[in-house]
C-alpha atoms as a PDB file:
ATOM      1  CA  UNK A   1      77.059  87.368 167.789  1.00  0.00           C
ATOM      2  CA  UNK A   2      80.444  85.609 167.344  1.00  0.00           C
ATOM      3  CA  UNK A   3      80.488  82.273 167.320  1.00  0.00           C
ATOM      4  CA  UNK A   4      81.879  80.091 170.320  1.00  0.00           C
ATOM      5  CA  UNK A   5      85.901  79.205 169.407  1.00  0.00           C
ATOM      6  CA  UNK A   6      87.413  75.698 169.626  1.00  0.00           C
ATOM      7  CA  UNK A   7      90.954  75.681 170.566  1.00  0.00           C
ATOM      8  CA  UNK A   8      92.973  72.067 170.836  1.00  0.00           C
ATOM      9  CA  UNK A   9      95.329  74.022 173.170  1.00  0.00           C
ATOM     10  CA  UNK A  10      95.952  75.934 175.586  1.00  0.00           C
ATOM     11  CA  UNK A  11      98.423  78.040 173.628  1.00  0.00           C
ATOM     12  CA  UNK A  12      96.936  78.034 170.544  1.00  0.00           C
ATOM     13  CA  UNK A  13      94.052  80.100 172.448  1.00  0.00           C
ATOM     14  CA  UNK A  14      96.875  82.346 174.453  1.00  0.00           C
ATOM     15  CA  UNK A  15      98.003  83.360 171.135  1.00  0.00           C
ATOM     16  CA  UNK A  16      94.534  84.235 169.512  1.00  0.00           C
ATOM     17  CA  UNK A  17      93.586  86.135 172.427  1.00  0.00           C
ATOM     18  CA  UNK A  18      96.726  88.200 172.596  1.00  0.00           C
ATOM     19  CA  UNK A  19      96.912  89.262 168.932  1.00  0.00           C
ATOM     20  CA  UNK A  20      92.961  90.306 169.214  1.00  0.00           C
ATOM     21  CA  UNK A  21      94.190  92.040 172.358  1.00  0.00           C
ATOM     22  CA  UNK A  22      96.699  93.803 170.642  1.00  0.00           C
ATOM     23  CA  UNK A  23      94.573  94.839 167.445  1.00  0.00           C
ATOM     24  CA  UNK A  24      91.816  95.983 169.867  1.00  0.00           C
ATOM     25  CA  UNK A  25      94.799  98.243 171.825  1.00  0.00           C
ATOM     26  CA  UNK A  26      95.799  99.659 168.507  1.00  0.00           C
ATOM     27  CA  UNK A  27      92.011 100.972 167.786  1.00  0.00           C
ATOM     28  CA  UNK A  28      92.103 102.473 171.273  1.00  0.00           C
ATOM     29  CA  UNK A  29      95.004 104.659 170.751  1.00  0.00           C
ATOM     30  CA  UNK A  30      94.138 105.226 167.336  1.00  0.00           C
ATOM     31  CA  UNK A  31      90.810 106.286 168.354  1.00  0.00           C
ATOM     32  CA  UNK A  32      92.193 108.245 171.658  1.00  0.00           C
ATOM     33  CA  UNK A  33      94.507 110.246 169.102  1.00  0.00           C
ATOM     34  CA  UNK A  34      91.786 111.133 167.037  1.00  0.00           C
ATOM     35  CA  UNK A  35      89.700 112.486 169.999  1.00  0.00           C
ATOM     36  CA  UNK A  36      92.565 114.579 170.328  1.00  0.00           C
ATOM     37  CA  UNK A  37      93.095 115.792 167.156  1.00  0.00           C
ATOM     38  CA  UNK A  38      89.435 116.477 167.231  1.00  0.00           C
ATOM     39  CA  UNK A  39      89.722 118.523 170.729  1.00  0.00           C
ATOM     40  CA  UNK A  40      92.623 120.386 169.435  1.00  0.00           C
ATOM     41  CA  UNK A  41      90.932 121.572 165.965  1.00  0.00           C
ATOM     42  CA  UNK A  42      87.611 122.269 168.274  1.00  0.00           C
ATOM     43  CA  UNK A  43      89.925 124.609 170.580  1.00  0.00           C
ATOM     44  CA  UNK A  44      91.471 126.432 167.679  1.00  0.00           C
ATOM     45  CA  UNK A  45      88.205 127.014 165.876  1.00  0.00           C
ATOM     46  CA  UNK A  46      87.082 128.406 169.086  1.00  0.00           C
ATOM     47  CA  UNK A  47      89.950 130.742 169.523  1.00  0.00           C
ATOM     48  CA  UNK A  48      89.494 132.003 166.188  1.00  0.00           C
ATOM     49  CA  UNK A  49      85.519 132.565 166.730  1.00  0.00           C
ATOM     50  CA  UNK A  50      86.733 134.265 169.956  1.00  0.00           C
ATOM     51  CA  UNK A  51      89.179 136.450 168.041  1.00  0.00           C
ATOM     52  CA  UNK A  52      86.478 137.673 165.837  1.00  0.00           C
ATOM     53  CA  UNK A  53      83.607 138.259 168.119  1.00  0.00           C
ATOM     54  CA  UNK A  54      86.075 140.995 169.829  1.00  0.00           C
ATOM     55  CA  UNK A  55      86.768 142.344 166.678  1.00  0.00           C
ATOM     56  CA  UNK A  56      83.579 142.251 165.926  1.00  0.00           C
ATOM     57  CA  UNK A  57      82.383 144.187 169.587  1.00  0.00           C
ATOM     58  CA  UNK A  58      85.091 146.841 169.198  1.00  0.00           C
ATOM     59  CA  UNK A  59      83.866 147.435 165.531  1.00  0.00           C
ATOM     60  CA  UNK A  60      80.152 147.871 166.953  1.00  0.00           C
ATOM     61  CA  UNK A  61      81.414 149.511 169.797  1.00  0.00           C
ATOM     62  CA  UNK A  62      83.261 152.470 167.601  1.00  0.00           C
ATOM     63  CA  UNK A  63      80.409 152.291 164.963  1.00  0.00           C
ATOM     64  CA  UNK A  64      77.826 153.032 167.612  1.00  0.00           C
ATOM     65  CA  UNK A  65      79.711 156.111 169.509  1.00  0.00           C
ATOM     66  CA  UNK A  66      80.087 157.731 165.966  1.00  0.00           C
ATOM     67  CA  UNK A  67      75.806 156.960 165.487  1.00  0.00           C
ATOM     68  CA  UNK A  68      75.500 158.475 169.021  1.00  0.00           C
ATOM     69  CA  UNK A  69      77.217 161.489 168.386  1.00  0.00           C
ATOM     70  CA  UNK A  70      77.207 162.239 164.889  1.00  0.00           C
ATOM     71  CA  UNK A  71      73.795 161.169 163.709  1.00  0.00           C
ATOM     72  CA  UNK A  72      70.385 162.403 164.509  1.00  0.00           C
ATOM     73  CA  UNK A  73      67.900 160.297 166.031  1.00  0.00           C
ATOM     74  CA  UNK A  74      65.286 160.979 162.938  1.00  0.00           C
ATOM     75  CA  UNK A  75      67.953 159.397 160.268  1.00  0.00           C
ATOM     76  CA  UNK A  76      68.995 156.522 162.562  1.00  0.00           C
ATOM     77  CA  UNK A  77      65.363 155.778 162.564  1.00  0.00           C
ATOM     78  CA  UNK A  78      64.639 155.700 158.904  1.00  0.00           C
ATOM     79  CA  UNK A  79      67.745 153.486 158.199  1.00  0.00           C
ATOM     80  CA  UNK A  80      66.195 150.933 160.998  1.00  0.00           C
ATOM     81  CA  UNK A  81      62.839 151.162 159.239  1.00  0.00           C
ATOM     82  CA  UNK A  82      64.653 150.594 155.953  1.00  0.00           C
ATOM     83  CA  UNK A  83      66.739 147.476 157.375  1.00  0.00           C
ATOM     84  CA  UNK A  84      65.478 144.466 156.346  1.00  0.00           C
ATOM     85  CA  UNK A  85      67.299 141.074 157.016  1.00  0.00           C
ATOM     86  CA  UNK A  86      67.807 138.566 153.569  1.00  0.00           C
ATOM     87  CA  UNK A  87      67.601 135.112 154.743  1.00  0.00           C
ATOM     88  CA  UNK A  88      69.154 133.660 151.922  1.00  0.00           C
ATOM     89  CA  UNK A  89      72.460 135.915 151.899  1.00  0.00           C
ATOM     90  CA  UNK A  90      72.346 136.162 155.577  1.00  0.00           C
ATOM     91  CA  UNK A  91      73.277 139.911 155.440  1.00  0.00           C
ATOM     92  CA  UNK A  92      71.294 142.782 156.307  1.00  0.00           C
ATOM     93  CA  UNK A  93      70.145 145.116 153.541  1.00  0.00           C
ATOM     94  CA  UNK A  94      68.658 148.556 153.475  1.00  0.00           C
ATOM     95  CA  UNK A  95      66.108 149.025 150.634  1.00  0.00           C
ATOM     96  CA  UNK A  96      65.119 152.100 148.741  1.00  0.00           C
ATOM     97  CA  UNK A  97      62.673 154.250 149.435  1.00  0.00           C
ATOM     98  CA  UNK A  98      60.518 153.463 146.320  1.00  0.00           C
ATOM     99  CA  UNK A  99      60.687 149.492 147.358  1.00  0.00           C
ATOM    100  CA  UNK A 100      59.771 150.478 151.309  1.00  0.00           C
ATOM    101  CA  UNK A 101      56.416 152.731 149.782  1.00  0.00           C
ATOM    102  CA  UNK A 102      55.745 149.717 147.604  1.00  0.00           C
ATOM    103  CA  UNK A 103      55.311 147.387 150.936  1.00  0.00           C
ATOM    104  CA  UNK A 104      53.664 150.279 152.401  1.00  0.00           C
ATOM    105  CA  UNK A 105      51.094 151.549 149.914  1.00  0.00           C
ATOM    106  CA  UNK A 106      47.370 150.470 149.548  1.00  0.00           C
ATOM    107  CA  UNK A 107      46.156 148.382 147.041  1.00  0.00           C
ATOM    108  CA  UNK A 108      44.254 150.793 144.505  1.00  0.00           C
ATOM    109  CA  UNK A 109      41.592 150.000 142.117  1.00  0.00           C
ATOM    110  CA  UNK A 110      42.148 148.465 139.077  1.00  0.00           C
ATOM    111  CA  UNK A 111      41.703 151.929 135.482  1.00  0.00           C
ATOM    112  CA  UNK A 112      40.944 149.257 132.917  1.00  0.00           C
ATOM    113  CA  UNK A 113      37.163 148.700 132.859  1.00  0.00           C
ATOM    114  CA  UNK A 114      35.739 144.913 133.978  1.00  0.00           C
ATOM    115  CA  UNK A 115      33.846 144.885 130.222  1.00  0.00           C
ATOM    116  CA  UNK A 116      35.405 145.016 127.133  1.00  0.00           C
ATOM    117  CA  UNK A 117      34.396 148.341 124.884  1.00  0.00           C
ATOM    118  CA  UNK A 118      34.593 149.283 121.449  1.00  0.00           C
ATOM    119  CA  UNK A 119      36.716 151.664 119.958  1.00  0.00           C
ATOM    120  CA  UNK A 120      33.754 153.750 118.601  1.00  0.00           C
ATOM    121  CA  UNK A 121      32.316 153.522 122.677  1.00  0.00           C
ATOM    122  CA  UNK A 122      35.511 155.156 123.910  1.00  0.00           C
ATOM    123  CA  UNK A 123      35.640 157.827 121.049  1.00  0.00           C
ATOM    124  CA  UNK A 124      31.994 158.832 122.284  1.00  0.00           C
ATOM    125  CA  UNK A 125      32.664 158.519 126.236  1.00  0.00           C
ATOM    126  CA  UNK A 126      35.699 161.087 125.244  1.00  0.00           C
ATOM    127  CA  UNK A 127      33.439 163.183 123.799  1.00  0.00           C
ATOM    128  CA  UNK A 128      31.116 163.688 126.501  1.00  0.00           C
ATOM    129  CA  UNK A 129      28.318 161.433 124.647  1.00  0.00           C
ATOM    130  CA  UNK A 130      26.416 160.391 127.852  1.00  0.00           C
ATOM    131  CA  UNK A 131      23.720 157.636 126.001  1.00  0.00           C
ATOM    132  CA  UNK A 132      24.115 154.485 128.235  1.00  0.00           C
ATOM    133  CA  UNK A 133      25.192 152.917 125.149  1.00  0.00           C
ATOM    134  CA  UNK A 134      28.519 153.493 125.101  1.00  0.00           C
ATOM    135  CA  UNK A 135      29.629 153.241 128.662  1.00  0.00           C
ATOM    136  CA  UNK A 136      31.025 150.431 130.250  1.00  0.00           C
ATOM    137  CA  UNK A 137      28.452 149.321 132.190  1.00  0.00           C
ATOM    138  CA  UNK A 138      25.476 150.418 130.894  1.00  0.00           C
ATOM    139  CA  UNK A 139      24.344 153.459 133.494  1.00  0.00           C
ATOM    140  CA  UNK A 140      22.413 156.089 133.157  1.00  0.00           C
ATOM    141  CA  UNK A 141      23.755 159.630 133.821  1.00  0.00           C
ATOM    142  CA  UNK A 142      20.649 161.751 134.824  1.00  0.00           C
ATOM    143  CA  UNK A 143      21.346 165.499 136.808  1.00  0.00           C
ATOM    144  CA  UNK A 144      21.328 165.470 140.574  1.00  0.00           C
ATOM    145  CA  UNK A 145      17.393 166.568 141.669  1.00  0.00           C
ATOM    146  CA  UNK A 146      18.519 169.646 143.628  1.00  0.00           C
ATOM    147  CA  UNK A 147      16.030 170.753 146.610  1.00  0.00           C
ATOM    148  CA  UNK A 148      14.295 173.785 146.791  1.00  0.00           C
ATOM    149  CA  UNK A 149      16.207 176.449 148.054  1.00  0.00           C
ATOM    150  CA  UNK A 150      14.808 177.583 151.793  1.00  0.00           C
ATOM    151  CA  UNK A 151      17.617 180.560 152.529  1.00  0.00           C
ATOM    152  CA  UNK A 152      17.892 184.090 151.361  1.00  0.00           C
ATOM    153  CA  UNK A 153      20.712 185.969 150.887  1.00  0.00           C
ATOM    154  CA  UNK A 154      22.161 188.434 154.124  1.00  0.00           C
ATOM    155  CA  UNK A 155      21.603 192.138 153.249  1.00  0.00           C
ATOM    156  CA  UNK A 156      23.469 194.556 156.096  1.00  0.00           C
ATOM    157  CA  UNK A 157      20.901 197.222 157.133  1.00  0.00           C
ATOM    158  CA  UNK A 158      23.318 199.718 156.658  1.00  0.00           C
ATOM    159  CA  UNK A 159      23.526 199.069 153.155  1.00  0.00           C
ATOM    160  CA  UNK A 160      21.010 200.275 150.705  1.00  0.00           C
ATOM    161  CA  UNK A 161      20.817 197.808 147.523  1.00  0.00           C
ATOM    162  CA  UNK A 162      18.903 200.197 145.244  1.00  0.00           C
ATOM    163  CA  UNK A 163      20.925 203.575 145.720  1.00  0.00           C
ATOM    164  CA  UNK A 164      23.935 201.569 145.059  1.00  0.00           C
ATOM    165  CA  UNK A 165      25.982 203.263 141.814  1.00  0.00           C
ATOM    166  CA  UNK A 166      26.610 201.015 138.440  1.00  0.00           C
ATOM    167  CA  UNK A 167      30.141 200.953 138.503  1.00  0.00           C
ATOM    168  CA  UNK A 168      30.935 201.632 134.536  1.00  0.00           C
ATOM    169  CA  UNK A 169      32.227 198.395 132.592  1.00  0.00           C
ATOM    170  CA  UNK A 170      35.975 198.884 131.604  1.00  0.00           C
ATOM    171  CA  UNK A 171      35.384 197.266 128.439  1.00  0.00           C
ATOM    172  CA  UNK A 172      33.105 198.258 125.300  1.00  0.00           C
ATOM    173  CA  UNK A 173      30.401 196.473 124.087  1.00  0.00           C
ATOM    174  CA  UNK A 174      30.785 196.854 120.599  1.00  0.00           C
ATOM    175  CA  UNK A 175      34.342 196.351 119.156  1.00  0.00           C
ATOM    176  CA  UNK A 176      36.550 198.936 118.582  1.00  0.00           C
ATOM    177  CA  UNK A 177      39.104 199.534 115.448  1.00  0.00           C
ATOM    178  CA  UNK A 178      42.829 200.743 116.620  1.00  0.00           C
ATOM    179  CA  UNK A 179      42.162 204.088 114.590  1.00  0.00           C
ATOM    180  CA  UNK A 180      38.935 205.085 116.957  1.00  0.00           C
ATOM    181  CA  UNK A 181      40.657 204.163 119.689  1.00  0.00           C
ATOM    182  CA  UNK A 182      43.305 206.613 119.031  1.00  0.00           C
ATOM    183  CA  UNK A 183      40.375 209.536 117.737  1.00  0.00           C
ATOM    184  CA  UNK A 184      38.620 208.960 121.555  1.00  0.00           C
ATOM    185  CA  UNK A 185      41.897 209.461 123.235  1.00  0.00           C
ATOM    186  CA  UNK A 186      42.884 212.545 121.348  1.00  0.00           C
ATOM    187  CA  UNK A 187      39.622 214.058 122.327  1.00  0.00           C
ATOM    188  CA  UNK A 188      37.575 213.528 118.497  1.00  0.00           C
ATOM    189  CA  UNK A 189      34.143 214.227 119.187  1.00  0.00           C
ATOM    190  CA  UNK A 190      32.685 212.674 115.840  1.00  0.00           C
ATOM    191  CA  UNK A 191      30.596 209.759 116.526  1.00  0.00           C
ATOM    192  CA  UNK A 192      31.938 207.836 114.066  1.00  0.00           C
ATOM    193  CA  UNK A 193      34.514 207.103 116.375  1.00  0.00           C
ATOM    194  CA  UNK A 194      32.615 206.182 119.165  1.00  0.00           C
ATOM    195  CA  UNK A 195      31.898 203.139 120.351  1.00  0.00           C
ATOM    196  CA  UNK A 196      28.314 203.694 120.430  1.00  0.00           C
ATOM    197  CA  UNK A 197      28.037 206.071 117.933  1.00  0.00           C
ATOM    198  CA  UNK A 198      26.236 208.596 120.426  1.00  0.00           C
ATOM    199  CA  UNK A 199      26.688 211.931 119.183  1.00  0.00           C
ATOM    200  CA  UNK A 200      28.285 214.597 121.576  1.00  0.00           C
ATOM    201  CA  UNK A 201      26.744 218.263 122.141  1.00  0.00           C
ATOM    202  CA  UNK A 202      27.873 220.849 124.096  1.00  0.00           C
ATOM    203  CA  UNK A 203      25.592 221.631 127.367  1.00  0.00           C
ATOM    204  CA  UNK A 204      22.567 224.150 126.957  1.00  0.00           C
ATOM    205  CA  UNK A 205      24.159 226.020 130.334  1.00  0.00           C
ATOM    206  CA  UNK A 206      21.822 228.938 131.218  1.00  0.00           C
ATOM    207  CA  UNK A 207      22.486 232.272 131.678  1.00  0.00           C
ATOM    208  CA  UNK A 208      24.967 233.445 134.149  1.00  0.00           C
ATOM    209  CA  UNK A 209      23.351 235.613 136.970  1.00  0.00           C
ATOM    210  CA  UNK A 210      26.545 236.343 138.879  1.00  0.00           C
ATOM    211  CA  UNK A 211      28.877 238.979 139.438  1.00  0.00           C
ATOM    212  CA  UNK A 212      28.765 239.586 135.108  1.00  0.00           C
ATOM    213  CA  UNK A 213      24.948 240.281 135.496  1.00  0.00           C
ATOM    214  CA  UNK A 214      25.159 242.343 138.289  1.00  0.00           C
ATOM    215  CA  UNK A 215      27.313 244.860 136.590  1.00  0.00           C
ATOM    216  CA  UNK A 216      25.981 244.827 133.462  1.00  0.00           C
ATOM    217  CA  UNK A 217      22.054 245.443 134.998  1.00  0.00           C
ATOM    218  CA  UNK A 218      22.839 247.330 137.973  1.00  0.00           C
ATOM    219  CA  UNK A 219      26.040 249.232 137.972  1.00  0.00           C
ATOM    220  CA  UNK A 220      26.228 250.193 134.083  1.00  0.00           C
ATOM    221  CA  UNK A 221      22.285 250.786 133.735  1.00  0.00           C
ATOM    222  CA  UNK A 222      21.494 254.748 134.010  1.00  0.00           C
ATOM    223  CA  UNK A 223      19.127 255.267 137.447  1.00  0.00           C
ATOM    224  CA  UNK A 224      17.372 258.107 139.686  1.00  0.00           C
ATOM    225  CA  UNK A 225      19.428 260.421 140.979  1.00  0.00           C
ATOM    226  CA  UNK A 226      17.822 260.261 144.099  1.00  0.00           C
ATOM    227  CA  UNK A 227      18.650 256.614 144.410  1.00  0.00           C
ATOM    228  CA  UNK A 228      22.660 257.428 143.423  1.00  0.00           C
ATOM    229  CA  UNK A 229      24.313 257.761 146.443  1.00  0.00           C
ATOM    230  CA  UNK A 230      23.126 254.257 147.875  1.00  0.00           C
ATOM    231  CA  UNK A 231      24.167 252.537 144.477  1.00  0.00           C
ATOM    232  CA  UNK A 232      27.613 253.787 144.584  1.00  0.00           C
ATOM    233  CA  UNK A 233      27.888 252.883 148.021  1.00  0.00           C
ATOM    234  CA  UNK A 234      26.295 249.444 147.167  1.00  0.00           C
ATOM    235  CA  UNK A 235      28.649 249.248 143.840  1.00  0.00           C
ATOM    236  CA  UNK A 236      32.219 250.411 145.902  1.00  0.00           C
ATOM    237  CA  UNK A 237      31.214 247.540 148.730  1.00  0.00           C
ATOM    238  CA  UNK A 238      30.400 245.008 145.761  1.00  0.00           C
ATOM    239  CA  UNK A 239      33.820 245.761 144.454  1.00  0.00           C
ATOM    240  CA  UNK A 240      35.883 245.040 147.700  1.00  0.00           C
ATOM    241  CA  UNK A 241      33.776 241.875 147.743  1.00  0.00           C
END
Protein backbone atom coordinates (compact mmCIF):
# COMPACT_ATOMS: atom_id res chain seq x y z
CA UNK A 1 0.00 0.00 0.00
CA UNK A 2 1.33 3.53 -0.74
CA UNK A 3 1.88 5.57 1.84
CA UNK A 4 -0.44 8.67 2.69
CA UNK A 5 1.33 12.04 0.86
CA UNK A 6 1.94 15.36 2.66
CA UNK A 7 1.68 18.28 0.46
CA UNK A 8 2.35 22.07 2.03
CA UNK A 9 0.22 23.24 -0.96
CA UNK A 10 -2.30 23.13 -2.83
CA UNK A 11 -0.27 23.26 -6.03
CA UNK A 12 2.45 21.39 -5.11
CA UNK A 13 -0.25 18.41 -4.91
CA UNK A 14 -2.02 19.68 -8.42
CA UNK A 15 1.25 19.12 -9.93
CA UNK A 16 2.05 15.57 -8.46
CA UNK A 17 -1.25 14.40 -9.34
CA UNK A 18 -1.15 15.58 -12.91
CA UNK A 19 2.28 14.19 -13.87
CA UNK A 20 1.11 10.63 -12.22
CA UNK A 21 -1.98 11.27 -14.32
CA UNK A 22 -0.12 11.70 -17.28
CA UNK A 23 2.43 8.68 -16.77
CA UNK A 24 -0.61 6.48 -15.93
CA UNK A 25 -2.31 7.85 -19.55
CA UNK A 26 0.88 6.95 -21.30
CA UNK A 27 0.67 3.11 -19.96
CA UNK A 28 -2.93 3.11 -21.18
CA UNK A 29 -2.22 3.87 -24.70
CA UNK A 30 0.85 2.04 -24.62
CA UNK A 31 -0.92 -0.88 -23.36
CA UNK A 32 -4.17 -0.22 -25.74
CA UNK A 33 -1.57 -0.29 -28.76
CA UNK A 34 -0.21 -3.39 -27.76
CA UNK A 35 -3.68 -5.08 -27.50
CA UNK A 36 -3.79 -4.09 -30.92
CA UNK A 37 -0.80 -5.19 -32.22
CA UNK A 38 -1.66 -8.36 -30.47
CA UNK A 39 -5.32 -8.54 -32.23
CA UNK A 40 -3.81 -7.77 -35.50
CA UNK A 41 -0.94 -10.61 -35.39
CA UNK A 42 -3.91 -13.00 -33.85
CA UNK A 43 -6.08 -12.10 -37.11
CA UNK A 44 -3.25 -12.73 -39.51
CA UNK A 45 -2.20 -16.00 -37.93
CA UNK A 46 -5.74 -16.92 -38.30
CA UNK A 47 -5.99 -16.05 -41.92
CA UNK A 48 -3.03 -17.96 -42.63
CA UNK A 49 -4.38 -21.19 -40.59
CA UNK A 50 -7.55 -20.52 -42.66
CA UNK A 51 -5.58 -20.44 -45.90
CA UNK A 52 -4.13 -23.77 -45.18
CA UNK A 53 -6.97 -25.75 -43.83
CA UNK A 54 -8.59 -25.12 -47.50
CA UNK A 55 -5.61 -26.17 -49.01
CA UNK A 56 -5.46 -28.71 -46.94
CA UNK A 57 -9.53 -29.91 -47.69
CA UNK A 58 -9.06 -29.56 -51.46
CA UNK A 59 -5.82 -31.73 -51.17
CA UNK A 60 -7.96 -34.47 -49.19
CA UNK A 61 -10.74 -33.82 -51.24
CA UNK A 62 -8.72 -34.73 -54.72
CA UNK A 63 -6.66 -37.43 -52.81
CA UNK A 64 -9.83 -39.20 -51.76
CA UNK A 65 -11.79 -39.17 -55.34
CA UNK A 66 -8.54 -40.72 -56.85
CA UNK A 67 -8.74 -43.62 -53.58
CA UNK A 68 -12.46 -43.92 -54.55
CA UNK A 69 -12.00 -44.59 -57.98
CA UNK A 70 -8.72 -45.89 -58.58
CA UNK A 71 -8.04 -48.12 -55.62
CA UNK A 72 -9.64 -51.26 -54.45
CA UNK A 73 -11.25 -51.51 -51.25
CA UNK A 74 -8.84 -54.65 -50.16
CA UNK A 75 -5.51 -52.31 -50.61
CA UNK A 76 -7.10 -49.23 -49.00
CA UNK A 77 -7.66 -51.53 -46.15
CA UNK A 78 -4.23 -52.92 -45.66
CA UNK A 79 -2.63 -49.39 -45.87
CA UNK A 80 -5.24 -48.35 -42.89
CA UNK A 81 -4.19 -51.46 -40.99
CA UNK A 82 -0.58 -50.53 -41.69
CA UNK A 83 -1.09 -46.72 -40.55
CA UNK A 84 0.14 -46.10 -37.42
CA UNK A 85 0.35 -42.50 -35.90
CA UNK A 86 4.18 -41.43 -34.28
CA UNK A 87 3.54 -39.21 -31.45
CA UNK A 88 6.79 -37.84 -31.30
CA UNK A 89 7.07 -36.70 -35.12
CA UNK A 90 3.44 -36.05 -35.23
CA UNK A 91 3.17 -37.64 -38.74
CA UNK A 92 1.52 -40.68 -39.74
CA UNK A 93 3.63 -43.63 -40.85
CA UNK A 94 2.89 -46.85 -42.61
CA UNK A 95 5.10 -49.76 -41.40
CA UNK A 96 6.28 -52.82 -43.20
CA UNK A 97 4.82 -55.81 -43.34
CA UNK A 98 7.56 -57.72 -41.40
CA UNK A 99 7.20 -54.94 -38.40
CA UNK A 100 3.05 -55.28 -38.58
CA UNK A 101 3.56 -59.56 -38.25
CA UNK A 102 6.01 -58.77 -35.49
CA UNK A 103 3.06 -56.88 -33.38
CA UNK A 104 0.88 -59.53 -34.60
CA UNK A 105 2.63 -62.85 -34.00
CA UNK A 106 2.46 -65.11 -30.83
CA UNK A 107 4.99 -65.37 -28.46
CA UNK A 108 6.72 -68.89 -29.17
CA UNK A 109 8.67 -71.00 -26.90
CA UNK A 110 11.96 -70.38 -26.06
CA UNK A 111 14.83 -73.68 -28.51
CA UNK A 112 17.59 -73.26 -25.96
CA UNK A 113 17.04 -75.81 -23.16
CA UNK A 114 16.27 -74.33 -19.31
CA UNK A 115 19.57 -76.65 -18.12
CA UNK A 116 22.84 -76.29 -19.21
CA UNK A 117 24.32 -79.61 -21.19
CA UNK A 118 27.54 -80.86 -22.07
CA UNK A 119 29.02 -81.05 -25.26
CA UNK A 120 29.46 -84.89 -25.05
CA UNK A 121 25.28 -84.86 -23.95
CA UNK A 122 24.42 -83.13 -27.22
CA UNK A 123 26.81 -85.33 -29.40
CA UNK A 124 24.78 -88.41 -27.90
CA UNK A 125 21.11 -86.76 -28.05
CA UNK A 126 22.24 -86.25 -31.96
CA UNK A 127 22.90 -89.58 -32.19
CA UNK A 128 19.77 -91.00 -31.12
CA UNK A 129 21.40 -92.20 -27.62
CA UNK A 130 18.10 -92.24 -25.61
CA UNK A 131 19.82 -93.07 -21.78
CA UNK A 132 18.21 -90.32 -19.55
CA UNK A 133 21.65 -89.30 -19.02
CA UNK A 134 22.22 -87.14 -21.55
CA UNK A 135 19.01 -85.28 -22.02
CA UNK A 136 18.16 -82.14 -20.69
CA UNK A 137 15.98 -82.95 -18.21
CA UNK A 138 16.51 -86.19 -17.21
CA UNK A 139 13.31 -88.26 -18.87
CA UNK A 140 12.87 -91.40 -19.72
CA UNK A 141 11.93 -92.36 -23.32
CA UNK A 142 10.05 -95.76 -23.03
CA UNK A 143 7.68 -97.02 -26.38
CA UNK A 144 4.03 -96.11 -26.33
CA UNK A 145 2.06 -99.49 -24.72
CA UNK A 146 -0.10 -100.03 -27.82
CA UNK A 147 -3.63 -101.87 -27.12
CA UNK A 148 -4.60 -104.98 -28.40
CA UNK A 149 -5.88 -104.83 -31.67
CA UNK A 150 -9.94 -105.68 -31.66
CA UNK A 151 -10.59 -105.17 -35.74
CA UNK A 152 -9.96 -107.38 -38.67
CA UNK A 153 -9.26 -106.49 -41.90
CA UNK A 154 -12.52 -106.11 -44.72
CA UNK A 155 -12.34 -108.98 -47.27
CA UNK A 156 -15.13 -108.34 -50.31
CA UNK A 157 -17.03 -111.66 -50.78
CA UNK A 158 -16.50 -111.45 -54.24
CA UNK A 159 -12.97 -111.74 -53.88
CA UNK A 160 -11.24 -114.97 -53.26
CA UNK A 161 -7.81 -114.39 -51.23
CA UNK A 162 -6.32 -117.84 -51.91
CA UNK A 163 -6.93 -118.23 -55.81
CA UNK A 164 -5.42 -114.90 -56.13
CA UNK A 165 -2.15 -115.15 -58.75
CA UNK A 166 1.59 -114.13 -57.40
CA UNK A 167 2.19 -111.39 -59.56
CA UNK A 168 6.08 -112.16 -60.60
CA UNK A 169 8.71 -109.69 -58.89
CA UNK A 170 10.28 -107.38 -61.62
CA UNK A 171 13.50 -107.61 -60.00
CA UNK A 172 15.97 -110.70 -59.37
CA UNK A 173 16.92 -111.96 -56.29
CA UNK A 174 20.32 -112.74 -56.85
CA UNK A 175 22.45 -110.09 -58.68
CA UNK A 176 23.02 -110.11 -62.08
CA UNK A 177 26.44 -109.29 -64.16
CA UNK A 178 25.81 -106.92 -67.43
CA UNK A 179 27.14 -109.94 -69.63
CA UNK A 180 24.09 -112.42 -68.38
CA UNK A 181 21.90 -109.89 -68.73
CA UNK A 182 22.65 -109.53 -72.30
CA UNK A 183 22.91 -113.83 -72.76
CA UNK A 184 18.97 -113.89 -71.19
CA UNK A 185 17.87 -111.31 -73.62
CA UNK A 186 19.41 -112.88 -76.65
CA UNK A 187 17.62 -116.03 -75.80
CA UNK A 188 21.04 -118.19 -74.12
CA UNK A 189 19.63 -121.05 -72.52
CA UNK A 190 22.84 -122.02 -70.41
CA UNK A 191 22.24 -121.68 -66.83
CA UNK A 192 25.17 -120.09 -66.18
CA UNK A 193 23.52 -117.13 -67.20
CA UNK A 194 20.61 -117.34 -65.28
CA UNK A 195 19.79 -115.76 -62.45
CA UNK A 196 18.97 -118.80 -60.65
CA UNK A 197 20.97 -121.05 -62.34
CA UNK A 198 17.83 -123.34 -63.18
CA UNK A 199 18.60 -125.32 -66.07
CA UNK A 200 16.17 -125.14 -69.14
CA UNK A 201 14.77 -128.39 -71.04
CA UNK A 202 12.68 -128.63 -73.75
CA UNK A 203 8.96 -130.04 -72.92
CA UNK A 204 8.41 -133.96 -73.00
CA UNK A 205 5.14 -133.07 -75.44
CA UNK A 206 3.40 -136.40 -76.26
CA UNK A 207 2.56 -137.80 -79.27
CA UNK A 208 0.44 -136.03 -81.72
CA UNK A 209 -2.93 -137.89 -82.39
CA UNK A 210 -4.31 -135.45 -84.95
CA UNK A 211 -4.82 -135.14 -88.46
CA UNK A 212 -0.74 -136.64 -88.89
CA UNK A 213 -1.93 -139.86 -87.04
CA UNK A 214 -4.92 -140.27 -88.77
CA UNK A 215 -3.26 -140.57 -92.09
CA UNK A 216 -0.47 -142.32 -91.25
CA UNK A 217 -2.78 -145.30 -89.27
CA UNK A 218 -5.81 -145.13 -91.22
CA UNK A 219 -5.51 -143.85 -94.70
CA UNK A 220 -1.85 -145.23 -95.59
CA UNK A 221 -2.33 -148.66 -93.59
CA UNK A 222 -3.36 -151.59 -96.19
CA UNK A 223 -7.21 -152.87 -95.10
CA UNK A 224 -10.15 -155.38 -96.21
CA UNK A 225 -11.38 -154.91 -99.30
CA UNK A 226 -14.68 -155.28 -98.16
CA UNK A 227 -14.27 -152.37 -95.82
CA UNK A 228 -12.69 -150.06 -98.97
CA UNK A 229 -15.37 -148.28 -100.24
CA UNK A 230 -16.44 -146.71 -96.76
CA UNK A 231 -12.68 -145.70 -96.08
CA UNK A 232 -12.34 -143.82 -99.21
CA UNK A 233 -15.48 -142.23 -98.66
CA UNK A 234 -14.42 -141.57 -94.98
CA UNK A 235 -10.72 -140.46 -96.32
CA UNK A 236 -12.24 -137.96 -99.44
CA UNK A 237 -14.73 -136.31 -96.56
CA UNK A 238 -11.61 -136.11 -94.09
CA UNK A 239 -9.82 -134.28 -96.82
CA UNK A 240 -12.48 -131.50 -97.53
CA UNK A 241 -12.42 -131.17 -93.74
Amino acid sequence: MQLEEHYNSLQEEIEKKTIKLEKMVKKIQTTKSEIHDLQEEFRNEREELMEAIREISKEILLKQTIIDNFITKEEVYKVQQRSIFNEETEEWEIISYAEMNQQNKLARPKSEFRLPMSLLAKEQVANGNKNPRFRHENILVVPLDMPERMTRDYIRKNMNQQNKLARPKSEFRLPMSLLAKEQVANGNKNPRFRHENILVVPLDMPERMTRDYIRKNVIEKPINKKKSEDLTISASAYQKF
